[in-house]
Protein backbone atom coordinates (compact mmCIF):
# COMPACT_ATOMS: atom_id res chain seq x y z
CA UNK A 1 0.00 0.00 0.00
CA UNK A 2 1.59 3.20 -1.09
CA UNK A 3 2.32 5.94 1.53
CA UNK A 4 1.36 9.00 1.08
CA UNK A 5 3.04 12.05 3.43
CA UNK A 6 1.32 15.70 3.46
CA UNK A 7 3.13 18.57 5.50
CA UNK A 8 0.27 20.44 6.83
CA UNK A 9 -2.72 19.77 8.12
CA UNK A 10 -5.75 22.49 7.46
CA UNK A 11 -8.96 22.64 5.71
CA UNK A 12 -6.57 21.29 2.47
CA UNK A 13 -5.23 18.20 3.65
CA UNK A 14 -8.68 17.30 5.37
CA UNK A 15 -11.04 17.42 1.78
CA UNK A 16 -7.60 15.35 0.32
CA UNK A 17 -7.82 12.67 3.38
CA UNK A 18 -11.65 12.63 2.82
CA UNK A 19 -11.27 11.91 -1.13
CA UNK A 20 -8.09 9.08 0.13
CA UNK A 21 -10.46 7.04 2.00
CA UNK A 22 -11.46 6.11 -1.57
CA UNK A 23 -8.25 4.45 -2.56
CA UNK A 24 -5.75 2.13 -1.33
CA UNK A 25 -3.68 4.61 0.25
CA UNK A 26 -2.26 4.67 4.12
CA UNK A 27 -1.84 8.43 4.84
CA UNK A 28 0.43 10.41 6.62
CA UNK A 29 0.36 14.14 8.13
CA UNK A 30 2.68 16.53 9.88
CA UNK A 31 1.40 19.62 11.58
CA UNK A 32 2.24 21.04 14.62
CA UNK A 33 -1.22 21.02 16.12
CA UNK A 34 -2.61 17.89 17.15
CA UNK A 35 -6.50 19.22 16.22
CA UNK A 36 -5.48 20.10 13.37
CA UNK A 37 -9.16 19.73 10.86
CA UNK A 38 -6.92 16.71 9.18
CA UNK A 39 -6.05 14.46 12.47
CA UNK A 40 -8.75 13.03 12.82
CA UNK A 41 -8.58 11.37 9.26
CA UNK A 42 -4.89 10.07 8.30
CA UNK A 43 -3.88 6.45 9.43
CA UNK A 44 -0.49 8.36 11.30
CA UNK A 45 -0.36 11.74 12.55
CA UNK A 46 2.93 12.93 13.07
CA UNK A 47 3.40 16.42 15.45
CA UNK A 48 6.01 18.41 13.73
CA UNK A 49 7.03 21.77 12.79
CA UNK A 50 6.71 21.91 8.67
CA UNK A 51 9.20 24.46 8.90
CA UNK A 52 11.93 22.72 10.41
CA UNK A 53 14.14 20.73 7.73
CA UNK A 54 14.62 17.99 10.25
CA UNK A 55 11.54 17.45 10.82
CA UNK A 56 10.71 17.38 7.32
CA UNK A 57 13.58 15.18 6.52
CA UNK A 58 12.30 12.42 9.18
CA UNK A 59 8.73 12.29 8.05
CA UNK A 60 9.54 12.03 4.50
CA UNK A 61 11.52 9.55 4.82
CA UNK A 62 8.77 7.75 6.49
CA UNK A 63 6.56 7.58 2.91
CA UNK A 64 6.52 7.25 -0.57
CA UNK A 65 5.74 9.85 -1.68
CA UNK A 66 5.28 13.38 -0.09
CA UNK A 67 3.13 17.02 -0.90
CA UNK A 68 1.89 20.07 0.70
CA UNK A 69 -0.97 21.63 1.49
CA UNK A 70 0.59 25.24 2.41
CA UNK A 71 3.73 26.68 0.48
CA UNK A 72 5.39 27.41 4.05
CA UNK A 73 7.54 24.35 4.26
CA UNK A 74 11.07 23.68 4.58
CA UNK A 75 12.49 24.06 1.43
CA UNK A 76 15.84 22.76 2.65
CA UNK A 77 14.42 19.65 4.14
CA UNK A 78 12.26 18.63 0.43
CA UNK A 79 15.81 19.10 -1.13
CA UNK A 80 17.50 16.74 1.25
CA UNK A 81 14.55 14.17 0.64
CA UNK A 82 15.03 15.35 -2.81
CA UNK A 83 18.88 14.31 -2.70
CA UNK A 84 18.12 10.77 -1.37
CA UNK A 85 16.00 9.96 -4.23
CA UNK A 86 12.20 10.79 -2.46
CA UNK A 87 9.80 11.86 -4.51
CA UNK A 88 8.14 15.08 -3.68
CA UNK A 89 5.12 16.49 -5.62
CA UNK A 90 5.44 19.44 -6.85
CA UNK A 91 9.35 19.35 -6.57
CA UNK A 92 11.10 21.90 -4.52
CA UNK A 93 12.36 23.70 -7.58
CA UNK A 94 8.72 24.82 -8.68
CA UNK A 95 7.86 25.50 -4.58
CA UNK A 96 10.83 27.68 -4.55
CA UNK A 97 9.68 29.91 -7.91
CA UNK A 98 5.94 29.84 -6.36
CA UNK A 99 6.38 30.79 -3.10
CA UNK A 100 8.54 34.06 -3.57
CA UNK A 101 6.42 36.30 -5.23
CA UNK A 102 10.07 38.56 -6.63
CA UNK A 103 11.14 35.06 -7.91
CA UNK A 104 7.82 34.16 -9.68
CA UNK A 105 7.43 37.49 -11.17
CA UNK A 106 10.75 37.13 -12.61
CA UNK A 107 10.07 33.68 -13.39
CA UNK A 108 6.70 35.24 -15.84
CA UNK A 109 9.47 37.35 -17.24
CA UNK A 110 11.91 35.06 -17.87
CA UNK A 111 9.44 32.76 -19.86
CA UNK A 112 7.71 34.89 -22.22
CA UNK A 113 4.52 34.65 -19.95
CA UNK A 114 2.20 37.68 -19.89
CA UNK A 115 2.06 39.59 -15.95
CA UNK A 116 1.52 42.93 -14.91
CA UNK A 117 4.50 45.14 -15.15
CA UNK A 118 6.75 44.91 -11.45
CA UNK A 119 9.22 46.52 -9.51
CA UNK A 120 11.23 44.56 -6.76
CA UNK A 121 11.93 46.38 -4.30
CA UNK A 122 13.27 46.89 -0.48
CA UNK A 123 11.00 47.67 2.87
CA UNK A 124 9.47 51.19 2.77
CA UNK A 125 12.83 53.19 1.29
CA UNK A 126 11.81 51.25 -1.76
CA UNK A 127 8.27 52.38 -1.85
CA UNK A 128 9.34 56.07 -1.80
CA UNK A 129 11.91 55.66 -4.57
CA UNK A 130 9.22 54.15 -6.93
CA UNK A 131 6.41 56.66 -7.40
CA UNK A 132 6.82 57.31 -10.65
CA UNK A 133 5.12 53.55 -10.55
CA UNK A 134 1.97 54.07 -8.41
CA UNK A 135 -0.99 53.39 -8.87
CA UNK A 136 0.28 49.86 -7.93
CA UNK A 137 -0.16 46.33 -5.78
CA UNK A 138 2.73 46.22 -3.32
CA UNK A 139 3.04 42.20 -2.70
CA UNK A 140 5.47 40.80 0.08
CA UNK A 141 8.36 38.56 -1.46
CA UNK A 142 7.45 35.58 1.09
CA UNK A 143 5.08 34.71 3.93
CA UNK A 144 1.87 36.53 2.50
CA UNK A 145 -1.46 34.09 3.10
CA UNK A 146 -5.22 33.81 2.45
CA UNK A 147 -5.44 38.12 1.59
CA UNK A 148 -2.32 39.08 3.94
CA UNK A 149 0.88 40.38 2.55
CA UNK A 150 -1.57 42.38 -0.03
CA UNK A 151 -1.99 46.00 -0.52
CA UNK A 152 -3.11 48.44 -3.02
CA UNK A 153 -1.66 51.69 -3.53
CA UNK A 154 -2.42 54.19 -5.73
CA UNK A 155 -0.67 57.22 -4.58
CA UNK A 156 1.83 58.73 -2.64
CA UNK A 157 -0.52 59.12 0.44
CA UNK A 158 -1.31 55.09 0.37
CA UNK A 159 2.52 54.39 1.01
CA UNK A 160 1.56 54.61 4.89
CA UNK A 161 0.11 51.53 3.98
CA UNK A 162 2.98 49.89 2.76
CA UNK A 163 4.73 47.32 3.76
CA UNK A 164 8.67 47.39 5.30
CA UNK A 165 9.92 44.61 3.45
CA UNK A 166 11.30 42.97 0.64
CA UNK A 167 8.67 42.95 -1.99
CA UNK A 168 7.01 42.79 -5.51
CA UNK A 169 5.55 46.43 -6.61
CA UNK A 170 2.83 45.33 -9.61
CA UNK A 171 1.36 48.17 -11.67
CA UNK A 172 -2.16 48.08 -11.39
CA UNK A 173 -4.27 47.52 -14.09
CA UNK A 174 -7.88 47.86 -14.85
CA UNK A 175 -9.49 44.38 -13.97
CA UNK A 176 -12.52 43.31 -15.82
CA UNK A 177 -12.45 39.38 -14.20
CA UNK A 178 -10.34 37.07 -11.92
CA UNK A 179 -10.28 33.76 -13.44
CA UNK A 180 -8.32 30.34 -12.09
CA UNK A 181 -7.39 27.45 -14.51
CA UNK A 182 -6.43 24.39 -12.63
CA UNK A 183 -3.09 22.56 -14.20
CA UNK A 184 -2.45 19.03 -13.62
CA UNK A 185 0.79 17.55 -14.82
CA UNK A 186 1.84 13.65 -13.98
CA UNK A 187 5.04 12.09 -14.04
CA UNK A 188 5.60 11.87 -17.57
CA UNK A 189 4.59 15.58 -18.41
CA UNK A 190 0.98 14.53 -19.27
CA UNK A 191 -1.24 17.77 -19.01
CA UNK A 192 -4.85 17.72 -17.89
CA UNK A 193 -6.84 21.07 -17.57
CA UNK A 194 -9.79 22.25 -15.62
CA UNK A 195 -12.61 24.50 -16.96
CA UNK A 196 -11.79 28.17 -16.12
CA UNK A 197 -13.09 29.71 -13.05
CA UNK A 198 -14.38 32.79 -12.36
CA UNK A 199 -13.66 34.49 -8.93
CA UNK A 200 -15.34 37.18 -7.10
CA UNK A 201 -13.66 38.71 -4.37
CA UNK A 202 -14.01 39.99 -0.93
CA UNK A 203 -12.94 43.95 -1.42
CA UNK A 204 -11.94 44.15 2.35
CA UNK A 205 -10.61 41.29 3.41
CA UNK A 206 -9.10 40.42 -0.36
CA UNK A 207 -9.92 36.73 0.19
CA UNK A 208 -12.28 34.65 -2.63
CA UNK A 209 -15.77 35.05 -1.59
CA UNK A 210 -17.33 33.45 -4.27
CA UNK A 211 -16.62 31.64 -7.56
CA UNK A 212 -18.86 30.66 -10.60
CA UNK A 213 -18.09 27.88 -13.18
CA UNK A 214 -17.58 28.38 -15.73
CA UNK A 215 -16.32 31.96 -16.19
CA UNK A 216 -18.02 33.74 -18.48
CA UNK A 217 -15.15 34.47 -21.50
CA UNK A 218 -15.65 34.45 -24.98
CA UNK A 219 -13.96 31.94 -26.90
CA UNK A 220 -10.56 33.80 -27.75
CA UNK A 221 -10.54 34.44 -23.59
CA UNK A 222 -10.99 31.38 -23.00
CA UNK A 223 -8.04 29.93 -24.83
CA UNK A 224 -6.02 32.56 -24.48
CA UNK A 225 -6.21 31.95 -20.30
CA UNK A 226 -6.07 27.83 -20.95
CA UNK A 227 -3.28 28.64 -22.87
CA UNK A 228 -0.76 30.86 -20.04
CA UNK A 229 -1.95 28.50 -17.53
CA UNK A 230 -0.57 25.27 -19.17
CA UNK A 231 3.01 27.93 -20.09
CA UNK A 232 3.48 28.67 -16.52
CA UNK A 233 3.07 24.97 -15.21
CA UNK A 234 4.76 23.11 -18.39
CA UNK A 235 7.59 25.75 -17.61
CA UNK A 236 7.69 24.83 -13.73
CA UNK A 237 9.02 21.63 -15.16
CA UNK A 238 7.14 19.57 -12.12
CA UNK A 239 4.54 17.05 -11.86
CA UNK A 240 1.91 18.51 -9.62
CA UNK A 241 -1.69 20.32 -8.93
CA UNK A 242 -1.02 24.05 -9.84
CA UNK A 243 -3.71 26.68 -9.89
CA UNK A 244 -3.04 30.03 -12.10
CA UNK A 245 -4.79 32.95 -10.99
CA UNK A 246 -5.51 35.27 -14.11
CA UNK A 247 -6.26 39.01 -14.65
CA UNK A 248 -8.48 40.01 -18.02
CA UNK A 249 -8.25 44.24 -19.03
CA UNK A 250 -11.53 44.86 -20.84
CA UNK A 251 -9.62 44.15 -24.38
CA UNK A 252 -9.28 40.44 -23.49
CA UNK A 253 -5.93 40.76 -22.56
CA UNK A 254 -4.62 37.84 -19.82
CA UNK A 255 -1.91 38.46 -17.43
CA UNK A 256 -0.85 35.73 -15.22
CA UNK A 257 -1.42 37.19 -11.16
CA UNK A 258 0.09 34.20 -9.12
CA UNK A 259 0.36 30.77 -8.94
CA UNK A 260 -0.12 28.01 -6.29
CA UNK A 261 1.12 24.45 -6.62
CA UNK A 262 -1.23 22.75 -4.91
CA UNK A 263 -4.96 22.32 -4.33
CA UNK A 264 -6.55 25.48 -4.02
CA UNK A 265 -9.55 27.19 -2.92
CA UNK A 266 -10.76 28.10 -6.72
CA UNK A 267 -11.49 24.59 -6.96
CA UNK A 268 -13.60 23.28 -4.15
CA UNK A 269 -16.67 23.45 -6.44
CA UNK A 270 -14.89 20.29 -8.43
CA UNK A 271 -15.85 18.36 -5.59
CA UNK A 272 -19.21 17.77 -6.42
CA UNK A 273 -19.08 20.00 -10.09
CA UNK A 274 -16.62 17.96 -11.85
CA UNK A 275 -16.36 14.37 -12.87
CA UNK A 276 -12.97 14.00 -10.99
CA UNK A 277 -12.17 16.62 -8.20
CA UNK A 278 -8.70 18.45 -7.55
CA UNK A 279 -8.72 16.28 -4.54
CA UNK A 280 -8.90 13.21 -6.55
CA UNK A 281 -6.31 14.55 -8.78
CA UNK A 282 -3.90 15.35 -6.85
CA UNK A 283 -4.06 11.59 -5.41
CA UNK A 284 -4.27 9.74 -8.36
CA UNK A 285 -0.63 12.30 -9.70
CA UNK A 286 0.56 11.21 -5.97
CA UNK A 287 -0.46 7.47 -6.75
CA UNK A 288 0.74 7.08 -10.33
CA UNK A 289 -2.78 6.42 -11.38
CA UNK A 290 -4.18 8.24 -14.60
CA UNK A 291 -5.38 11.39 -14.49
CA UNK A 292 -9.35 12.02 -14.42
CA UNK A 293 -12.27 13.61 -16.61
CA UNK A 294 -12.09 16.97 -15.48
CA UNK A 295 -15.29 18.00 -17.72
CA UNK A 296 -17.77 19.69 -15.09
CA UNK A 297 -21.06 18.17 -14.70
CA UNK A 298 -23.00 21.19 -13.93
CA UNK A 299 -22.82 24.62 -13.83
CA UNK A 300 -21.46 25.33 -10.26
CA UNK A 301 -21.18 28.50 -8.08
CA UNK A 302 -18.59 27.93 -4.79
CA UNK A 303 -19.02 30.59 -1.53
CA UNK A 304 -16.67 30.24 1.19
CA UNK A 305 -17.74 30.65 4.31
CA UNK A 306 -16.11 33.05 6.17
CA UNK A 307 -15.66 33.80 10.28
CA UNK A 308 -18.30 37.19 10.84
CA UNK A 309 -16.79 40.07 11.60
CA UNK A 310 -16.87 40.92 15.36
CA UNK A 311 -17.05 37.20 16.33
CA UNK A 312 -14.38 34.71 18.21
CA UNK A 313 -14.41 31.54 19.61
CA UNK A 314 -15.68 28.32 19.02
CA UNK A 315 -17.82 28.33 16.04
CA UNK A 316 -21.53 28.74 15.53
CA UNK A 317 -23.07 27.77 12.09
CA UNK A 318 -25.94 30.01 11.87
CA UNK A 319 -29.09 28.89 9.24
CA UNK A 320 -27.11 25.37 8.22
CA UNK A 321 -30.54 23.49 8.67
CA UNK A 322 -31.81 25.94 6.30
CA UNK A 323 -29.02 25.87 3.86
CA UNK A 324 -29.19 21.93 4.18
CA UNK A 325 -32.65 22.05 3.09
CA UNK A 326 -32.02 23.84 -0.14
CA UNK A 327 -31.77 21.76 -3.46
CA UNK A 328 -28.34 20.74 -4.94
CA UNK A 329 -26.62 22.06 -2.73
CA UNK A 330 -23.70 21.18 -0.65
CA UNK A 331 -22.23 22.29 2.54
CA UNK A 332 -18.61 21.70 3.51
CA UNK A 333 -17.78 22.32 7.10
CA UNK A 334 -13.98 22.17 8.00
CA UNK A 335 -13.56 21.80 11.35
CA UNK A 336 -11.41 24.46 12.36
CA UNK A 337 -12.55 24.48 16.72
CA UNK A 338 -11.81 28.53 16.44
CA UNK A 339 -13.93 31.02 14.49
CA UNK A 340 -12.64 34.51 13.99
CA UNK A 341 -13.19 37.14 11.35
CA UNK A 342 -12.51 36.63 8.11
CA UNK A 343 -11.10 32.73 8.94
CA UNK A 344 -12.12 30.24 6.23
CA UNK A 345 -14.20 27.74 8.16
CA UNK A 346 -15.81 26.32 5.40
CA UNK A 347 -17.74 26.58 1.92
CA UNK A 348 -20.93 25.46 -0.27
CA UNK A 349 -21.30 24.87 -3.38
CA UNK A 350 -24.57 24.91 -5.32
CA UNK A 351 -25.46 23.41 -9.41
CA UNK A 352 -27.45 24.08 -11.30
CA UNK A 353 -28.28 24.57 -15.46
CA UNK A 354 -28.64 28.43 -15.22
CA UNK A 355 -26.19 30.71 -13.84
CA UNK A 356 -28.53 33.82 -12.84
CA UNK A 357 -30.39 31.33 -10.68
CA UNK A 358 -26.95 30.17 -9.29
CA UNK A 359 -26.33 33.27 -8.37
CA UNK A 360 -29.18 34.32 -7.04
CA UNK A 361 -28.82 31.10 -4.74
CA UNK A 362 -25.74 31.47 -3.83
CA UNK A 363 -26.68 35.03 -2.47
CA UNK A 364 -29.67 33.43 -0.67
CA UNK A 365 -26.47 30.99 0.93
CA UNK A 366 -24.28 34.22 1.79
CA UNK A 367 -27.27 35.71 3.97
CA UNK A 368 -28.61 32.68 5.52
CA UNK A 369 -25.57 30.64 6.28
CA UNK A 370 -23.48 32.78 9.14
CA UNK A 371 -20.31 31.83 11.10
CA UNK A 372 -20.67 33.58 14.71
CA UNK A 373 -18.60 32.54 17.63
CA UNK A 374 -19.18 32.23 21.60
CA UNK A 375 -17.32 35.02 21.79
CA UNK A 376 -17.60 38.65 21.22
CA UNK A 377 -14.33 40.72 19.43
């Protein structure tokens, strides 16, 4: 029975360990906190720090095969297990591109591949040297997460704002639509696609609030974004789950925003949406097996469900029987024991065959389904 190792152990690693039970697989996780939502579900839980190369180093050596669910990793410890022969999807040369955001810009540049003009520069004497470039997106290099590490600033009176660190200064440009297009990539350098997504985010917290597939593009958009997707992760030169974030200008032009080589939250809808899920996916690349139909089955619309503002604590899941009740529809719970705002603690995802009564549903969801907390913030 093949062994398969994740480092981390969220919301990410749970929905994989939930599609594993489906296989013959004995699974393995290493997070630091024994409640971790994915615990409760791998055969071996191992309490580690996923930061610490030894640690790294001795779980991965305990398993065939080892992935992420969170770009914070040791890099150093993958490239040990790396140098021993262990196989690690994706390999530590694509995680090291993806998960500094001056070394993936320059990796877009480097390969041809369309992204909004940038500016790398250092902490806040940086900022003030470069306003000749504002209106822009100031990103931090490294440790940026789920909307943090993010700011917008347009002009000189933003820079307040700013970060004090290493970063990636992006020109803004007009955005008329996010989409995702999920990558797949086995062993060989087989390439499966996803359907493109379209994503509709939270303006305050800058965190995916909802998502509707498929994105509405015309033809030449539609190829055009298919296209950069399968550029960036052919160019990655990995096997792996990557999802590529895309900007469209109102002329149909695509530029490539960022890139995450793993599962990812633009695709929870292909749990119940699409014939094979990224979940499934990602285990059959980790298993060898062949890749899936990734053809949707329905129209789909994904909100996540997000902590409400002013609320802590242990969770409350306001208007679920309600939600429950509603037709094709499906509720995803994570089981995160702490609620607070804007924490992902879940998502649902409706079908359907038209896409202004998705919507219209999913809005229903947004104000019916509320995550509150015992306590009061």
């Amino acid at each position: 029975m093949k062994r398969i190792g994740i480092l981390g152990g969220g919301q990410l690693g749970r929905m994989l360990l939930q599609q594993a039970a489906n296989y013959p697989l004995e699974t393995w996780v290493m997070e630091s906190d024994p409640d971790c939502p994915a615990a409760g579900l791998c055969h071996h839980f191992v309490k580690g720090d996923i930061r610490d190369p030894d640690d790294v180093v001795a779980f991965g050596r305990q398993v065939d095969v080892l992935t992420i669910e969170i770009e914070h990793v040791s890099l150093e410890g993958l490239q040990a297990l790396e140098a021993e022969g262990r196989t690690v999807l994706p390999n530590s040369h694509a995680l090291g591109i993806i998960r500094d955001k001056s070394l993936q810009k320059a990796f877009y540049a480097e390969h041809g591949i369309p992204t909004a003009p940038f500016r790398i520069i250092e902490g806040m004497a940086g900022l003030h040297r470069n306003l000749d470039f504002l209106p822009a997106v100031q990103k931090l290099a490294t440790g940026g997460y789920d909307g943090r590490g993010v700011q917008i600033l347009r002009t000189e009176a933003d820079l307040s704002k700013g970060f004090d660190a290493r970063s990636v200064l992006e020109k803004l440009i007009p955005v008329h639509k996010e989409v995702a297009v999920m990558v797949a990539i086995d062993a060989a350098g087989r390439q499966t696609v996803y359907p493109a997504v379209e994503m509709v985010f939270d303006p305050l917290l800058n965190l995916l609030d909802m998502q509707v597939c498929p994105a509405d593009l015309s033809e030449a958009e539609g190829w055009k974004a298919e296209a950069v997707a399968l550029s960036v992760a052919r160019n990655l030169r990995s096997p792996g789950l990557f999802a590529v974030e895309l900007l469209l200008d109102a002329a149909g032009n695509v530029y490539v925003n960022e890139t995450a080589p793993r599962v990812h939250n633009s695709g929870h809808h292909s749990i119940e949406g699409n014939h094979c899920s990224q979940f499934d996916m990602l285990l059959r690349l980790l298993a060898g097996y062949p890749a899936g139909n990734t053809d949707a089955i329905l129209p789909s619309v994904m909100v996540n469900l997000l902590g409400e503002d002013g609320h802590a604590g242990t969770p409350v899941y306001e208007g679920l029987p309600e939600v429950l009740a509603m037709p094709n529809t499906h509720v995803h719970v994570y089981g995160k024991g702490e609620t607070r705002p804007g924490r992902k603690m879940g998502h649902v995802t409706l079908l359907g065959g038209d896409r202004h009564d998705l919507l219209h549903r999913a809005g229903l969801v947004k104000r019916t389904l509320r995550v509150k907390g015992t306590e009061r913030c």
